[in-house]
PDB file of N, CA and C in Angstrom:
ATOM      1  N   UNK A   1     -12.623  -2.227 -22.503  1.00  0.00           N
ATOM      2  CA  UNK A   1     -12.707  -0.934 -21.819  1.00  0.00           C
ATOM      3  C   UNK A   1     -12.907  -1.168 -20.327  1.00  0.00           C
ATOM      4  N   UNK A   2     -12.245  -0.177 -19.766  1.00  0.00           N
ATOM      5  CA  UNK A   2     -12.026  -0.404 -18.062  1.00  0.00           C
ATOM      6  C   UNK A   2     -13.664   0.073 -17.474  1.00  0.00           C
ATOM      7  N   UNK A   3     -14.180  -0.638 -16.565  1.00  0.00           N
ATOM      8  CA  UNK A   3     -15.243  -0.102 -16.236  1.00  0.00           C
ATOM      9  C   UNK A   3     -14.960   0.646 -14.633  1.00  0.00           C
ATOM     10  N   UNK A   4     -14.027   0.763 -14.068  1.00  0.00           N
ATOM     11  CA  UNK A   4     -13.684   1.475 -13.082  1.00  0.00           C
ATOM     12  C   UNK A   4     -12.599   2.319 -13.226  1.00  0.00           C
ATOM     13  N   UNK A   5     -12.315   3.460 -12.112  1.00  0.00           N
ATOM     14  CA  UNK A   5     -11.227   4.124 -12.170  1.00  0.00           C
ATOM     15  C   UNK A   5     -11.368   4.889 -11.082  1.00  0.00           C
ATOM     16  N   UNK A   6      -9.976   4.025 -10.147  1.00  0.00           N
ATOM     17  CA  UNK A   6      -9.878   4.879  -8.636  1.00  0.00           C
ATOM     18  C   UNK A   6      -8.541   5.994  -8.863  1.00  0.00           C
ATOM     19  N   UNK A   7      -8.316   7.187  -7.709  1.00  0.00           N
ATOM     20  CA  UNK A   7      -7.685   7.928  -7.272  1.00  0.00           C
ATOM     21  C   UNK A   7      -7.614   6.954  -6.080  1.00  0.00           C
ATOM     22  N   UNK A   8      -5.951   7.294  -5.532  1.00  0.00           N
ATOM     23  CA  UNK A   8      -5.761   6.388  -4.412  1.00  0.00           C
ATOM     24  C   UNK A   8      -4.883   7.123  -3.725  1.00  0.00           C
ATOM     25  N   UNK A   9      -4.850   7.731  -2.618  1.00  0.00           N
ATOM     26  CA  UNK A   9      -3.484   8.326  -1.932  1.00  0.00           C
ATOM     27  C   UNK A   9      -3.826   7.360  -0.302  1.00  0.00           C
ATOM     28  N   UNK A  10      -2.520   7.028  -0.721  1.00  0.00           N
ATOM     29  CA  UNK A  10      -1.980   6.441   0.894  1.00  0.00           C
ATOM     30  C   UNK A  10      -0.707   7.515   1.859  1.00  0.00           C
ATOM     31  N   UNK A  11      -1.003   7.245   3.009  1.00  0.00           N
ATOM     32  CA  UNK A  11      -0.904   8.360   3.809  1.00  0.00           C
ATOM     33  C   UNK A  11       0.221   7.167   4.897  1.00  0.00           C
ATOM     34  N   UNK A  12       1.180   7.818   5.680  1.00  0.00           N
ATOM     35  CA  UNK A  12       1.705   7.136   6.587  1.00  0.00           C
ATOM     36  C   UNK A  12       3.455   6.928   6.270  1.00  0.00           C
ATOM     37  N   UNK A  13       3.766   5.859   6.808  1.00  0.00           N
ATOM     38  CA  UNK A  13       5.554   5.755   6.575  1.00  0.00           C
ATOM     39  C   UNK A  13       5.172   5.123   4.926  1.00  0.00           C
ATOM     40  N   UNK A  14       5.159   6.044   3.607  1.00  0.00           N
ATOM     41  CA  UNK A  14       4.586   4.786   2.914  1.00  0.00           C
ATOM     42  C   UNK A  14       6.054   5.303   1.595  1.00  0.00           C
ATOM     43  N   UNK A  15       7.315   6.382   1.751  1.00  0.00           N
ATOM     44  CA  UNK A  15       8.196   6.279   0.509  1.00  0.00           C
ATOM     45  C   UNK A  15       9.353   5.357   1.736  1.00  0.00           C
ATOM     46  N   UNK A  16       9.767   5.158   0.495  1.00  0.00           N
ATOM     47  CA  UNK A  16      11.455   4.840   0.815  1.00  0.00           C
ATOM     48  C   UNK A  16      11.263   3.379   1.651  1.00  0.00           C
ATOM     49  N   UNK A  17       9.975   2.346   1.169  1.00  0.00           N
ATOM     50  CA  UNK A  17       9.986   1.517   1.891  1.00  0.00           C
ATOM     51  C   UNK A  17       9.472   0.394   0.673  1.00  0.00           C
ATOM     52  N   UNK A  18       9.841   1.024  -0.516  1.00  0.00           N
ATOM     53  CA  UNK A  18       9.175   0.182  -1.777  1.00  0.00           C
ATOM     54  C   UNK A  18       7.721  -0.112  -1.852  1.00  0.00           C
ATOM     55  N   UNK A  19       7.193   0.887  -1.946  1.00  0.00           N
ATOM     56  CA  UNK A  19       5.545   0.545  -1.748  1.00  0.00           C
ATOM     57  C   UNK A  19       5.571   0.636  -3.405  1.00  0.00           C
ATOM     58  N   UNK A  20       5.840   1.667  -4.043  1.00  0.00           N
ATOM     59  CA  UNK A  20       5.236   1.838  -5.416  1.00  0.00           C
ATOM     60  C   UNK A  20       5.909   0.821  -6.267  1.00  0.00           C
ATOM     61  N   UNK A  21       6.736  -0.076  -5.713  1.00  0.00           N
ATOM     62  CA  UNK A  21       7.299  -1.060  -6.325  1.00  0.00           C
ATOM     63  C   UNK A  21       5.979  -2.259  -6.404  1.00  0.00           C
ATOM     64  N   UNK A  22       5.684  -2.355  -4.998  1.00  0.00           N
ATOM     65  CA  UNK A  22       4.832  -3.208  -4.377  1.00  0.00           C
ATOM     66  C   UNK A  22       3.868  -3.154  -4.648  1.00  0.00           C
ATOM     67  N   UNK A  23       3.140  -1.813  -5.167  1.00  0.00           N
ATOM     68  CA  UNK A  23       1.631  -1.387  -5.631  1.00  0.00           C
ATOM     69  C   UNK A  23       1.584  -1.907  -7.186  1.00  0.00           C
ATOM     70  N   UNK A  24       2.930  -1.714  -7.699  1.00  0.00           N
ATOM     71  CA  UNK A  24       2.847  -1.774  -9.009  1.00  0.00           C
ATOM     72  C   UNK A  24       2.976  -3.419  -9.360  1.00  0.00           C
ATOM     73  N   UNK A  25       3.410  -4.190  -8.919  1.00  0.00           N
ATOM     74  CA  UNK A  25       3.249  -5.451  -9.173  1.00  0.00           C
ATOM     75  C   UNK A  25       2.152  -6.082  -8.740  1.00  0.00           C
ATOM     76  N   UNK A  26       1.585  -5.895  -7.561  1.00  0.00           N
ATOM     77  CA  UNK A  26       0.180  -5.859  -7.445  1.00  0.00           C
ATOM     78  C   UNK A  26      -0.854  -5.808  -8.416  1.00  0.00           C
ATOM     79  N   UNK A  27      -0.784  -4.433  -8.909  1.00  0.00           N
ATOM     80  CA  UNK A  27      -1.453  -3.901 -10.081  1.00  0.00           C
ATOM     81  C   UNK A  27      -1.372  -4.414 -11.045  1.00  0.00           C
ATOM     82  N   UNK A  28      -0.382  -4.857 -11.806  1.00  0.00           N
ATOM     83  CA  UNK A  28      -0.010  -5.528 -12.859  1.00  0.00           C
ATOM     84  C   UNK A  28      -0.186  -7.473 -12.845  1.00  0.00           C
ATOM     85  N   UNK A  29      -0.228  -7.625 -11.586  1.00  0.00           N
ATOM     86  CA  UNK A  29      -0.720  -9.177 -11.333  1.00  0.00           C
ATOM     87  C   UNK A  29      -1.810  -9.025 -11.674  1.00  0.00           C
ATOM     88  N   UNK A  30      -2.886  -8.072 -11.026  1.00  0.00           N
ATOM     89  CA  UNK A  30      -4.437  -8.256 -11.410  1.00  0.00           C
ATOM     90  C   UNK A  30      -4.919  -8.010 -12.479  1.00  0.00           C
ATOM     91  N   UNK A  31      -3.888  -7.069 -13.157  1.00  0.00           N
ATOM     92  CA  UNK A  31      -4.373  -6.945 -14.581  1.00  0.00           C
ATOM     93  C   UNK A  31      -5.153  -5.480 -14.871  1.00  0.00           C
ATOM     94  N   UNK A  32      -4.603  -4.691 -13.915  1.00  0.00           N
ATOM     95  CA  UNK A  32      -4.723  -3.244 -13.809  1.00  0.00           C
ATOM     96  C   UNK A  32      -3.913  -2.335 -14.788  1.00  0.00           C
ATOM     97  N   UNK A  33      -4.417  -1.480 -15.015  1.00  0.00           N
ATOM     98  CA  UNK A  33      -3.903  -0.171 -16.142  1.00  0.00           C
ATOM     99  C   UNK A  33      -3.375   0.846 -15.119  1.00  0.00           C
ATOM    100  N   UNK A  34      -2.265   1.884 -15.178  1.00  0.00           N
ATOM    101  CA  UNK A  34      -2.418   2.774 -14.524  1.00  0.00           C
ATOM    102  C   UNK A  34      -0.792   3.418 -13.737  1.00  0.00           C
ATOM    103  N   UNK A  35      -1.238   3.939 -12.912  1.00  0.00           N
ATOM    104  CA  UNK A  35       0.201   4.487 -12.267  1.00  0.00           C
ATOM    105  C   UNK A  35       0.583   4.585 -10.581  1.00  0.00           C
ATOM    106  N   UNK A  36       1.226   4.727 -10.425  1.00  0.00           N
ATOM    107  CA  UNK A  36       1.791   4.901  -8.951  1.00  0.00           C
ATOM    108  C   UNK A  36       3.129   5.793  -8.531  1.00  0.00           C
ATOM    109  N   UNK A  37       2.653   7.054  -8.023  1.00  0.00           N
ATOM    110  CA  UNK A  37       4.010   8.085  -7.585  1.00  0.00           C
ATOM    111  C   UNK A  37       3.986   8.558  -6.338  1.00  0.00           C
ATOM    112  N   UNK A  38       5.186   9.274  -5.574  1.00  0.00           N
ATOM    113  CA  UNK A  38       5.055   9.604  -4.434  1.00  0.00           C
ATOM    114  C   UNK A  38       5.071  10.872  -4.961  1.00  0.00           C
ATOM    115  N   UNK A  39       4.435  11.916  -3.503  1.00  0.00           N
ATOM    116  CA  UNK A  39       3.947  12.901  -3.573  1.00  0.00           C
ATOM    117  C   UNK A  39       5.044  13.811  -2.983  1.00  0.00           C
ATOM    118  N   UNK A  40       4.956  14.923  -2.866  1.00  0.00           N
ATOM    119  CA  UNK A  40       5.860  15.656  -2.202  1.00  0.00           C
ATOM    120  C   UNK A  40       5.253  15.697  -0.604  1.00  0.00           C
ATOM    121  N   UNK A  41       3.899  16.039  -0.290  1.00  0.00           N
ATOM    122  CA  UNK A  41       3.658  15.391   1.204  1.00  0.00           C
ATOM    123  C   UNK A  41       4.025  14.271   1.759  1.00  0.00           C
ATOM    124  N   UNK A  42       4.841  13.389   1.261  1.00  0.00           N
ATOM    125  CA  UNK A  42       5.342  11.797   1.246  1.00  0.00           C
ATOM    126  C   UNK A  42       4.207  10.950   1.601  1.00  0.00           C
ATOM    127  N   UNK A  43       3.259  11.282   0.966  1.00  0.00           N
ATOM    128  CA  UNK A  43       2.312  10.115   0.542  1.00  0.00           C
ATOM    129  C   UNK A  43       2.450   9.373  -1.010  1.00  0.00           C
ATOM    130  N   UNK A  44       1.774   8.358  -0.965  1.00  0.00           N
ATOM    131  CA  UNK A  44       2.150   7.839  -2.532  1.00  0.00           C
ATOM    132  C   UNK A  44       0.877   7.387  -3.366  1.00  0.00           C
ATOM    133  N   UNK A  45       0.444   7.871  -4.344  1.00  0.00           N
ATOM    134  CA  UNK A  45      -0.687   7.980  -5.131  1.00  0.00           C
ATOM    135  C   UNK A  45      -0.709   7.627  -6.098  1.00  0.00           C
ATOM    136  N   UNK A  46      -2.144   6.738  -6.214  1.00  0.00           N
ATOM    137  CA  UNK A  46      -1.878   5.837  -7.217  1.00  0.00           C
ATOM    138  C   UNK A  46      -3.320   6.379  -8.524  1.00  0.00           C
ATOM    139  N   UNK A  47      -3.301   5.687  -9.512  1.00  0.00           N
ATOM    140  CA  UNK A  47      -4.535   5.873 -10.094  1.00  0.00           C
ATOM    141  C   UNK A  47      -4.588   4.621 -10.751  1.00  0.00           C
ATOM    142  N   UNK A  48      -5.775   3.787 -10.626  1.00  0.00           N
ATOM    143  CA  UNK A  48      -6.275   2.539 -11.627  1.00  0.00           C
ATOM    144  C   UNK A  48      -6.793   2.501 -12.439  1.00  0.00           C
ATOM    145  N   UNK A  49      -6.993   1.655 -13.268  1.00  0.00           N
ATOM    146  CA  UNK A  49      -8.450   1.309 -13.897  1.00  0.00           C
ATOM    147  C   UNK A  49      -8.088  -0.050 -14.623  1.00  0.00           C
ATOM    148  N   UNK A  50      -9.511  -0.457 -14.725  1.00  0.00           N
ATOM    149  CA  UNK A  50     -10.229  -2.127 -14.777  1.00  0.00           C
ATOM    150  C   UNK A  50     -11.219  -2.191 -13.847  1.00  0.00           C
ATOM    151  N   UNK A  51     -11.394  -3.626 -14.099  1.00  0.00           N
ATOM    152  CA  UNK A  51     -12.595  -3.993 -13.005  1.00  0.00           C
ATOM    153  C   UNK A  51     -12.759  -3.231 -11.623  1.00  0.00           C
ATOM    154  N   UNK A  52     -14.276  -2.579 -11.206  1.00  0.00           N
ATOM    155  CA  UNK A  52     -14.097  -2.498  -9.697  1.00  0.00           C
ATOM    156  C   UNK A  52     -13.647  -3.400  -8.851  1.00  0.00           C
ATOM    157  N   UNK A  53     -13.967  -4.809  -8.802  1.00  0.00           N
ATOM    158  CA  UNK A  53     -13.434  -5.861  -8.074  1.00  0.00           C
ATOM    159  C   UNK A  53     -12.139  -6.193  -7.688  1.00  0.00           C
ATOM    160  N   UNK A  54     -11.779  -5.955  -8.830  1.00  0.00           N
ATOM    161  CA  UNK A  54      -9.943  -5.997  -8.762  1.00  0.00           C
ATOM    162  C   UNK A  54      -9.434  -4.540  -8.181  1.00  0.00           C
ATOM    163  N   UNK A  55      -9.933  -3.362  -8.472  1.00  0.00           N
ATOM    164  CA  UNK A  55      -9.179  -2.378  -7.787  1.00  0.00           C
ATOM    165  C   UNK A  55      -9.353  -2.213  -6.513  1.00  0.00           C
ATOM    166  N   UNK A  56     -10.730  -3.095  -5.971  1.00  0.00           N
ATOM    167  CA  UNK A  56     -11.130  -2.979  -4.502  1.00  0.00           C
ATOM    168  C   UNK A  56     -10.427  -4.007  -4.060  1.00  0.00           C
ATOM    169  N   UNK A  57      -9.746  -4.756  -5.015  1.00  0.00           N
ATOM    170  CA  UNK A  57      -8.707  -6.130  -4.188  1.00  0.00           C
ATOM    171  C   UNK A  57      -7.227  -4.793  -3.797  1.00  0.00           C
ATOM    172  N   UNK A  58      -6.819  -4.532  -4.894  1.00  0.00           N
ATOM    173  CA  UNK A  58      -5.644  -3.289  -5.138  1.00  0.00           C
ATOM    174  C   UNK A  58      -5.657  -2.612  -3.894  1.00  0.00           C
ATOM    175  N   UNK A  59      -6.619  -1.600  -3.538  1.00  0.00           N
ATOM    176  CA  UNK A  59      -6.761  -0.971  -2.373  1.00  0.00           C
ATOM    177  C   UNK A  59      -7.160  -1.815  -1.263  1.00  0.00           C
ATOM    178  N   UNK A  60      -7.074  -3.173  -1.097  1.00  0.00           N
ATOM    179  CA  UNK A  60      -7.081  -3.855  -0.019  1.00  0.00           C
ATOM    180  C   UNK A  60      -5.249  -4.106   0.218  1.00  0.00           C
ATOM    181  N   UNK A  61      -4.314  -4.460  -0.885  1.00  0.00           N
ATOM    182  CA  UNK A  61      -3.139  -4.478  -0.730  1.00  0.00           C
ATOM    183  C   UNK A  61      -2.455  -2.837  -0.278  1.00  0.00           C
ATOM    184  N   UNK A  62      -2.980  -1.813  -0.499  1.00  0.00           N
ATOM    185  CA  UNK A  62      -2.539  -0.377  -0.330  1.00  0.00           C
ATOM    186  C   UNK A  62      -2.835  -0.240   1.485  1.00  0.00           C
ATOM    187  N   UNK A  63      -3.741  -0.900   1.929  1.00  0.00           N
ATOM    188  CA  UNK A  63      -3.919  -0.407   3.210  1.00  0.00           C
ATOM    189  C   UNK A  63      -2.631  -1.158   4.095  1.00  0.00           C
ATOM    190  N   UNK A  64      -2.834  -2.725   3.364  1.00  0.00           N
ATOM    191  CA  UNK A  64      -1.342  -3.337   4.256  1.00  0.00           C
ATOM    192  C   UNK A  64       0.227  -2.782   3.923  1.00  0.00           C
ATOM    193  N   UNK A  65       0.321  -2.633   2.344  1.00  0.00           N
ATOM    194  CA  UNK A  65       1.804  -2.372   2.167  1.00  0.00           C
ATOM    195  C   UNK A  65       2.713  -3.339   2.103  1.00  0.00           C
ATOM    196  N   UNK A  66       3.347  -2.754   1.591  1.00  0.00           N
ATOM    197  CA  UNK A  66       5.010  -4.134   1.677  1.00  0.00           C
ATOM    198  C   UNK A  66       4.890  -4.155   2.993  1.00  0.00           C
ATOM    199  N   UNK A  67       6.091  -4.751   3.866  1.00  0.00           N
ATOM    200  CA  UNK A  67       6.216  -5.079   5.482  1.00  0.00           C
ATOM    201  C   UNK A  67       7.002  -4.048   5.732  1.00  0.00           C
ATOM    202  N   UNK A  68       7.840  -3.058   5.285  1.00  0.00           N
ATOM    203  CA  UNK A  68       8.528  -1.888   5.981  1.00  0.00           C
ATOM    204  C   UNK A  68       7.885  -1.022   5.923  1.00  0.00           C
ATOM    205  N   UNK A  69       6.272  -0.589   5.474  1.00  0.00           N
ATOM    206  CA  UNK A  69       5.505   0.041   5.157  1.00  0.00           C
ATOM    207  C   UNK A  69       4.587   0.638   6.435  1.00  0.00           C
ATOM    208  N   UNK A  70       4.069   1.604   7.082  1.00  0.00           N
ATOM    209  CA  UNK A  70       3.073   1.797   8.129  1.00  0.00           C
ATOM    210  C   UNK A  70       1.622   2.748   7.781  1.00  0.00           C
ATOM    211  N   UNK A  71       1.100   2.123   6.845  1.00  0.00           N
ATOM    212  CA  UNK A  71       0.288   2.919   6.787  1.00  0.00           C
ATOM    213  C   UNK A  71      -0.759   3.337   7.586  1.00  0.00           C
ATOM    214  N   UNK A  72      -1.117   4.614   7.330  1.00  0.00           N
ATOM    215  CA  UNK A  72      -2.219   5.150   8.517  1.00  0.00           C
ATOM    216  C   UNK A  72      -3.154   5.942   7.795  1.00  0.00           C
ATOM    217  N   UNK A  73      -3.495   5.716   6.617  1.00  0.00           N
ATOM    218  CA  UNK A  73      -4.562   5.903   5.756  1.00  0.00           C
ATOM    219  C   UNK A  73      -4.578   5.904   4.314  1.00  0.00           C
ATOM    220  N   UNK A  74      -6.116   5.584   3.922  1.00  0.00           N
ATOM    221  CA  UNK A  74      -6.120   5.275   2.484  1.00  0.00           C
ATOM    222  C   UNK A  74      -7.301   5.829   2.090  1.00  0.00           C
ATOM    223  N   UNK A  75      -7.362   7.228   0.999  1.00  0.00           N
ATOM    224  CA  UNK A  75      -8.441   7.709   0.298  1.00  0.00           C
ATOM    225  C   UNK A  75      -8.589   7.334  -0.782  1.00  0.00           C
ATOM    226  N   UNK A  76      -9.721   7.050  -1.041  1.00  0.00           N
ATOM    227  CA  UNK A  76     -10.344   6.612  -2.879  1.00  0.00           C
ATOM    228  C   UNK A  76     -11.220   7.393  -3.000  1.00  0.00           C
ATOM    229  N   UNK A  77     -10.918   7.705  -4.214  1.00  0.00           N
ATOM    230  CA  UNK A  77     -12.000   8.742  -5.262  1.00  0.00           C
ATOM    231  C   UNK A  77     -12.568   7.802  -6.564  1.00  0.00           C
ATOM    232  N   UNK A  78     -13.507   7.449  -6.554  1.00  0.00           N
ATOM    233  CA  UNK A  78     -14.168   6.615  -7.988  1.00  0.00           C
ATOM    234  C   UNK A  78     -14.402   7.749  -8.834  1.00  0.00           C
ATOM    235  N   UNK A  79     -13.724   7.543 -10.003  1.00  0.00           N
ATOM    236  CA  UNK A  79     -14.039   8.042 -11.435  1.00  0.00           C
ATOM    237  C   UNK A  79     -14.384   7.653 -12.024  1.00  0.00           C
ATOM    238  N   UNK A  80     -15.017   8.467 -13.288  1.00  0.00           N
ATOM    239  CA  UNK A  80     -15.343   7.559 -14.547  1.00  0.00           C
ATOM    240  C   UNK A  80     -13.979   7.089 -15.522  1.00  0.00           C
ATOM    241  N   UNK A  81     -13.919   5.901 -15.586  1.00  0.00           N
ATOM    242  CA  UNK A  81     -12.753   5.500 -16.469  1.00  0.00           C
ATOM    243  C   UNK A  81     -12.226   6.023 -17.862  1.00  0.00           C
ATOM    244  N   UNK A  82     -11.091   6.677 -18.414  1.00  0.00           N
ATOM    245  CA  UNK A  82     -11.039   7.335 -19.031  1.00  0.00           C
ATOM    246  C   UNK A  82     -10.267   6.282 -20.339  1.00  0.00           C
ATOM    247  N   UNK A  83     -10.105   5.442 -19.435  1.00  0.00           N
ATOM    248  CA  UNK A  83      -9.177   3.857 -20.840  1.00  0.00           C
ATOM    249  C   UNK A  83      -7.825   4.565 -21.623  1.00  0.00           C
ATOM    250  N   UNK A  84      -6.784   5.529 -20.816  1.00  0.00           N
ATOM    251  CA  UNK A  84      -5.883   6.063 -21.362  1.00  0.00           C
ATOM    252  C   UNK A  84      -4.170   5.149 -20.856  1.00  0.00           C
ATOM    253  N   UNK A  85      -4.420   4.497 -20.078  1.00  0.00           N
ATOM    254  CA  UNK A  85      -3.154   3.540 -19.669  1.00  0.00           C
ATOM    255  C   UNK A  85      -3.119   2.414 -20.849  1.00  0.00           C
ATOM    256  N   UNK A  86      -1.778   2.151 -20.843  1.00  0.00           N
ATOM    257  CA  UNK A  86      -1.674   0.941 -21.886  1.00  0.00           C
ATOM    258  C   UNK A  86      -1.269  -0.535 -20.954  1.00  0.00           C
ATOM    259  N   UNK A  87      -0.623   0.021 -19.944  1.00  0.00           N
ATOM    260  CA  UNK A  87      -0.525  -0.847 -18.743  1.00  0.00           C
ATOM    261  C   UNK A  87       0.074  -0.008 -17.550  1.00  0.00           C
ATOM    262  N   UNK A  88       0.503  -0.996 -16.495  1.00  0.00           N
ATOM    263  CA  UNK A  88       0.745  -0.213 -15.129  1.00  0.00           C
ATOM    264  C   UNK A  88       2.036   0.233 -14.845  1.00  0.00           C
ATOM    265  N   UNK A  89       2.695   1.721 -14.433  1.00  0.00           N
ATOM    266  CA  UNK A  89       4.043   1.939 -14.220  1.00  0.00           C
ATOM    267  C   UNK A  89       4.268   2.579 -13.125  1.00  0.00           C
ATOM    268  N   UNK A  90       5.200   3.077 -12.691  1.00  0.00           N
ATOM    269  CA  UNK A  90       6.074   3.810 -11.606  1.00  0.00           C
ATOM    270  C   UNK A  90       5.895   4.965 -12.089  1.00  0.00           C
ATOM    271  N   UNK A  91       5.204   6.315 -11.609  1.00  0.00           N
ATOM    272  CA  UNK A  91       5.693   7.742 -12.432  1.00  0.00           C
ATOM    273  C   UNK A  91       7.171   8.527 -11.545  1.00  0.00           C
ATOM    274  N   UNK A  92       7.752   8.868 -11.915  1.00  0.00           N
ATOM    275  CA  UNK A  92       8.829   9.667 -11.807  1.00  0.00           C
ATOM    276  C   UNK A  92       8.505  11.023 -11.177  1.00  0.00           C
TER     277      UNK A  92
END
């Protein structure tokens, strides 16, 4: 069972530059549950869960981005983990 669970919206040049590609392999290297979509404000938002350690690594990769990426902000919301991901995807 996941003992963390962030809300994540990144803010900035962050679609059309493969971030949720980039978030999601990220995510899935560390061994994260969860999702990643862009928003209609063209921000792209993610949600985790697993270890705090690892999602505070996760949102250390969200502030840099792939390299065509400019981000200019990153909000987290800590939740209580709800253990409903089976693993990490792209939402549509």
């Amino acid at each position: 069972m996941p003992n963390a669970r962030a809300s994540i919206v990144i803010k900035g040049e962050v679609q059309g530059v493969g971030f949720r590609f980039f978030v999601r392999a990220k995510a899935q290297a560390l061994g994260l549950k969860g999702w990643v979509r862009n928003n209609d404000d063209n921000s792209v938002e993610v949600c985790a869960e697993g270890e705090r350690m690892l999602i505070e690594k996760l949102i250390e990769f969200c502030r840099k981005g792939p390299s065509m990426a400019k981000v200019e902000d990153v909000e987290v919301k800590w939740e209580k983990p709800l253990d409903e991901f089976g693993y990490f995807y792209v939402e549509d």
